[in-house]
C-alpha atoms as a PDB file:
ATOM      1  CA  UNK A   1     -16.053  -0.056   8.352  1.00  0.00           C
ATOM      2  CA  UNK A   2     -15.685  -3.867   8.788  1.00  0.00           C
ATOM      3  CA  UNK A   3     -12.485  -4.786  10.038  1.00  0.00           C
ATOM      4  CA  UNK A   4     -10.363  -6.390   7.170  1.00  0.00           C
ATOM      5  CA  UNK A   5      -6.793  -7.811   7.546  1.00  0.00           C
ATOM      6  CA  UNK A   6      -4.133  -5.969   5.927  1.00  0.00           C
ATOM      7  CA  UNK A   7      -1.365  -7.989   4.929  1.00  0.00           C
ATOM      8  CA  UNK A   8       1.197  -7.738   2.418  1.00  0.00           C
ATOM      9  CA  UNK A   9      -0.863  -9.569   0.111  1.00  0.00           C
ATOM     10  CA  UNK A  10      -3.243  -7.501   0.174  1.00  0.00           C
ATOM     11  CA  UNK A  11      -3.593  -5.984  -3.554  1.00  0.00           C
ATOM     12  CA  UNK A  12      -3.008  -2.342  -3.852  1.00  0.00           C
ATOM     13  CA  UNK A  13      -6.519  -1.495  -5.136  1.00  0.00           C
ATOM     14  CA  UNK A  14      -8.285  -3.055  -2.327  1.00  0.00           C
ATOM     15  CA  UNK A  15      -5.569  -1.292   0.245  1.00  0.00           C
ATOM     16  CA  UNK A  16      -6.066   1.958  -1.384  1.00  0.00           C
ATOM     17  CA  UNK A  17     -10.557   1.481  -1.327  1.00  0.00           C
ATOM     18  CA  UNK A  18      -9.958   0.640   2.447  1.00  0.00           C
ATOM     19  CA  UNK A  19      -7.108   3.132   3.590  1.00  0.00           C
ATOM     20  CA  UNK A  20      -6.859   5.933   0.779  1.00  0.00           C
ATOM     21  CA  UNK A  21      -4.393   7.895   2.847  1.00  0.00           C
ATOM     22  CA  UNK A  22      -1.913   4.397   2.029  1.00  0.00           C
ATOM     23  CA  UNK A  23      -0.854   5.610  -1.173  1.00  0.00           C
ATOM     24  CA  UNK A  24       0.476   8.450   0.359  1.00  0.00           C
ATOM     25  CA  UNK A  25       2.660   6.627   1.933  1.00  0.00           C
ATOM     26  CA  UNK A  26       3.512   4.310  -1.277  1.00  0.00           C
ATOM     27  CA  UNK A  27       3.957   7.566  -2.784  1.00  0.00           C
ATOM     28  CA  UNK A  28       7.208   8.325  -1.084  1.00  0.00           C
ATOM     29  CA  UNK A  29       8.490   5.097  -1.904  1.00  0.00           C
ATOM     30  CA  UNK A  30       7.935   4.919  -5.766  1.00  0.00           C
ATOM     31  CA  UNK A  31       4.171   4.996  -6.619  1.00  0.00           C
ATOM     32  CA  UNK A  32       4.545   8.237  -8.234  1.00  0.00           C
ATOM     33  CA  UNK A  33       6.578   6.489 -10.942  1.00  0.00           C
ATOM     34  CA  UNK A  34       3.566   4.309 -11.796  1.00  0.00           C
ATOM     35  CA  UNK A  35       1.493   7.399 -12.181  1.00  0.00           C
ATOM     36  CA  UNK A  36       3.957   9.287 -13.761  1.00  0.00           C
ATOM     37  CA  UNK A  37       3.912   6.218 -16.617  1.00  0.00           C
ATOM     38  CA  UNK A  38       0.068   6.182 -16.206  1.00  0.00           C
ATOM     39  CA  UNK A  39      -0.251   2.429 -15.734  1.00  0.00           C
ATOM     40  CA  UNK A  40      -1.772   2.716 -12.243  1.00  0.00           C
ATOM     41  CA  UNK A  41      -5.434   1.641 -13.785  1.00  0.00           C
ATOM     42  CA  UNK A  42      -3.278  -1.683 -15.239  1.00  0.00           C
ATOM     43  CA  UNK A  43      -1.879  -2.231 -11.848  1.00  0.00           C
ATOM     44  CA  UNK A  44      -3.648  -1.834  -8.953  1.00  0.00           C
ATOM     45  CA  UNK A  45      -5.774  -4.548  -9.444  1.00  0.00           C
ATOM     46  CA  UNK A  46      -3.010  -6.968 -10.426  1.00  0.00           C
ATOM     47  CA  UNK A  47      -0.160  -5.772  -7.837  1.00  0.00           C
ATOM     48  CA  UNK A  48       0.338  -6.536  -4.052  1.00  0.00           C
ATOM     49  CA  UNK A  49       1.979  -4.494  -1.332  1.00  0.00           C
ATOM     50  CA  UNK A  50       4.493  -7.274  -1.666  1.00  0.00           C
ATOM     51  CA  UNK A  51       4.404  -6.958  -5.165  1.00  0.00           C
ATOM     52  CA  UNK A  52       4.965  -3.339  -5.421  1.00  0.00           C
ATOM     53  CA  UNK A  53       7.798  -3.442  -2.674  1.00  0.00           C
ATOM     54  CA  UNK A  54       9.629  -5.521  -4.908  1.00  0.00           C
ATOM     55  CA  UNK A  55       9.115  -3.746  -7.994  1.00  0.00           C
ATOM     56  CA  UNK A  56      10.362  -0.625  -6.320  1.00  0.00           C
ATOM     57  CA  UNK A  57      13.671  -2.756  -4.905  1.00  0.00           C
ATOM     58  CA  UNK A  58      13.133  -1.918  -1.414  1.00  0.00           C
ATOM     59  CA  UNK A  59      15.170  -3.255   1.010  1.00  0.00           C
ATOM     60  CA  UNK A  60      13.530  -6.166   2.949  1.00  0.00           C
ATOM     61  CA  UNK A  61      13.844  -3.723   6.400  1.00  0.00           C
ATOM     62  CA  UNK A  62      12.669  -0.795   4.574  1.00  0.00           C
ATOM     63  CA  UNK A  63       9.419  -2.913   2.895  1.00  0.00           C
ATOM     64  CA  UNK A  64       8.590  -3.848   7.047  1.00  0.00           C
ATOM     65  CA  UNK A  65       9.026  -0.203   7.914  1.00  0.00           C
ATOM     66  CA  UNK A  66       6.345   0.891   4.969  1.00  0.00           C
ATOM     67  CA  UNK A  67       3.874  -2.368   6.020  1.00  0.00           C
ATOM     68  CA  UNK A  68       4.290  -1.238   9.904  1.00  0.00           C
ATOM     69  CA  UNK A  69       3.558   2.316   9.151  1.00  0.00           C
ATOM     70  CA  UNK A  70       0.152   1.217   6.957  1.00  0.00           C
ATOM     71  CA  UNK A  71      -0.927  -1.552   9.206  1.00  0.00           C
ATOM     72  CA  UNK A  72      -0.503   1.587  12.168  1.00  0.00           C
ATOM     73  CA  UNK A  73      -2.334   3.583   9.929  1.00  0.00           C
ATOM     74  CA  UNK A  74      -4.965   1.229   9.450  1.00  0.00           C
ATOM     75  CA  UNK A  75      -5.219   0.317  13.409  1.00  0.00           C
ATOM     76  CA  UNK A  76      -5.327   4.394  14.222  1.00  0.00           C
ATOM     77  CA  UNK A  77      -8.503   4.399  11.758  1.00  0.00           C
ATOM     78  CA  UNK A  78     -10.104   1.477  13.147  1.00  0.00           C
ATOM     79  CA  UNK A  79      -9.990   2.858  16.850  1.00  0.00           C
ATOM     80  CA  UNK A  80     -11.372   6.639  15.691  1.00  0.00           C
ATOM     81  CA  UNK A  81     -13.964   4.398  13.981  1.00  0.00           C
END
């Protein structure tokens, strides 16, 4: 895998083809209501982490909690790699 920056404007469908296991995390935090209205195809492609974070109305401390815990993620994969 080549090292990419994630950022928080990274769009979702590029975060999810580089660290699936992130929309597990989005999950808890109110992606399931944009699968549960089936518009995730419509999206992904469109929406950022930023994006998302403030479609969901997360608090500004809880949005740098969920980009800390991906960009972790994402540094935990890199050093397996």
């Amino acid at each position: 895998m080549t090292a990419v920056k994630i950022s928080e404007d990274i769009l979702l469908i590029e975060l999810f083809r580089i660290l699936p296991e992130s929309r597990d995390i989005l999950m808890e935090v109110g992606y399931r209501r944009i699968r549960e209205l089936d518009i995730e195809e419509v999206v992904t492609d469109k929406l950022t982490l930023r994006g998302f974070t403030r479609l969901v109305n997360l608090p500004e401390g809880e949005a740098g909690k969920i980009f800390k815990q991906i960009q972790d993620l994402y540094n935990k994969k890199l050093e397996e790699m």
